[in-house]
Protein backbone atom coordinates (compact mmCIF):
# COMPACT_ATOMS: atom_id res chain seq x y z
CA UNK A 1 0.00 0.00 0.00
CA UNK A 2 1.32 3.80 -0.96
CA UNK A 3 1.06 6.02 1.35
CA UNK A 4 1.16 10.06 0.91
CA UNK A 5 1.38 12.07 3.44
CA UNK A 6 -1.77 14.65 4.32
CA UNK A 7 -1.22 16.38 7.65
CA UNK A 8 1.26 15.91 10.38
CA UNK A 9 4.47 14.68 9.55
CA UNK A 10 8.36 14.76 11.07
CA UNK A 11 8.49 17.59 14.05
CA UNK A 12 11.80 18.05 16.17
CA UNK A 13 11.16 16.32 19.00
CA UNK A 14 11.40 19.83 21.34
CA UNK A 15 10.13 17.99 24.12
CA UNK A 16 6.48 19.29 24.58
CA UNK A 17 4.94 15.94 25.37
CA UNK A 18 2.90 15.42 21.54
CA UNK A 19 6.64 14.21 19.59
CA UNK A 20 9.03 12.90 22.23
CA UNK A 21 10.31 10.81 19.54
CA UNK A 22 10.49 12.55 16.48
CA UNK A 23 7.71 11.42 14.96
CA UNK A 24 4.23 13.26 15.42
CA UNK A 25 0.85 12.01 14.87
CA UNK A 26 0.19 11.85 10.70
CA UNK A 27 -2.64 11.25 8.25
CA UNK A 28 -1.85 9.58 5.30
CA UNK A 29 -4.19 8.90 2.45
CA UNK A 30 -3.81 5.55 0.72
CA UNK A 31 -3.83 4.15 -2.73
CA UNK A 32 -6.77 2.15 -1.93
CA UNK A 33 -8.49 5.30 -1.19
CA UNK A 34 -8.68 5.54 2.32
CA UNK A 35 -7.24 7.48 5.47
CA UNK A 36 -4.47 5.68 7.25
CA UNK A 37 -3.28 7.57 10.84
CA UNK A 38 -0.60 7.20 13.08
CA UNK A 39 -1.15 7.99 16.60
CA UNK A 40 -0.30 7.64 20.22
CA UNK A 41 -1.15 4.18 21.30
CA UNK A 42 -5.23 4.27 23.10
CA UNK A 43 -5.96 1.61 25.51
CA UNK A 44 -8.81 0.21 24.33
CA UNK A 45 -9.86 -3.73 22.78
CA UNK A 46 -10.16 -3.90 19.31
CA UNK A 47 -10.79 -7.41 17.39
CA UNK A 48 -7.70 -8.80 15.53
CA UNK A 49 -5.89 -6.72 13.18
CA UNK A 50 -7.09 -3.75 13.94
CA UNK A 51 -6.02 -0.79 16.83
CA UNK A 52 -7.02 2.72 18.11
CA UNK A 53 -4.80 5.98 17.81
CA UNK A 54 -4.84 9.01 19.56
CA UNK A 55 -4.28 11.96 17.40
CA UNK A 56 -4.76 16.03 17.83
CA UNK A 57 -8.05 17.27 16.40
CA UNK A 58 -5.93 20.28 14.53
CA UNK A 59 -4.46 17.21 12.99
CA UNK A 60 -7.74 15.88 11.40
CA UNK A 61 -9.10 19.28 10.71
CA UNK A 62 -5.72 20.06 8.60
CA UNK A 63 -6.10 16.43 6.43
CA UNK A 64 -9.64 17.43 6.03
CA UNK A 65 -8.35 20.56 4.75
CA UNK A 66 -6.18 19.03 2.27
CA UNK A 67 -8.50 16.71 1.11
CA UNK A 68 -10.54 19.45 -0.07
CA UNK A 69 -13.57 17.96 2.63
């Protein structure tokens, strides 16, 4: 699967509790046409092969944006 990136992306990491590692929260859309996200973990049960992520509502709002929503 391709994904391109939509909102979100690299950050530096500065230490403000969203990027500790570099990474921030992303939307990507697909090939397949549909949204893929990376997130912060959630704890919550999901059935098998799927999971939750946590991302900023800005962060939604912004890939909404892009996708001309």
């Amino acid at each position: 699967m391709k994904l391109t990136l939509i909102a979100g992306g690299s950050c530096s990491g500065a230490g403000n509790g969203d990027c500790d590692s570099g990474d921030c929260p992303s939307v990507f859309a697909t090939d397949r046409g549909t949204i893929a996200v990376q997130g912060h973990d959630v704890d919550h049960e999901t059935p098998e092969g799927e999971s939750m992520v946590e991302i900023p509502q800005e962060l939604l709002r912004e890939a909404a944006r892009v996708l001309g929503w």
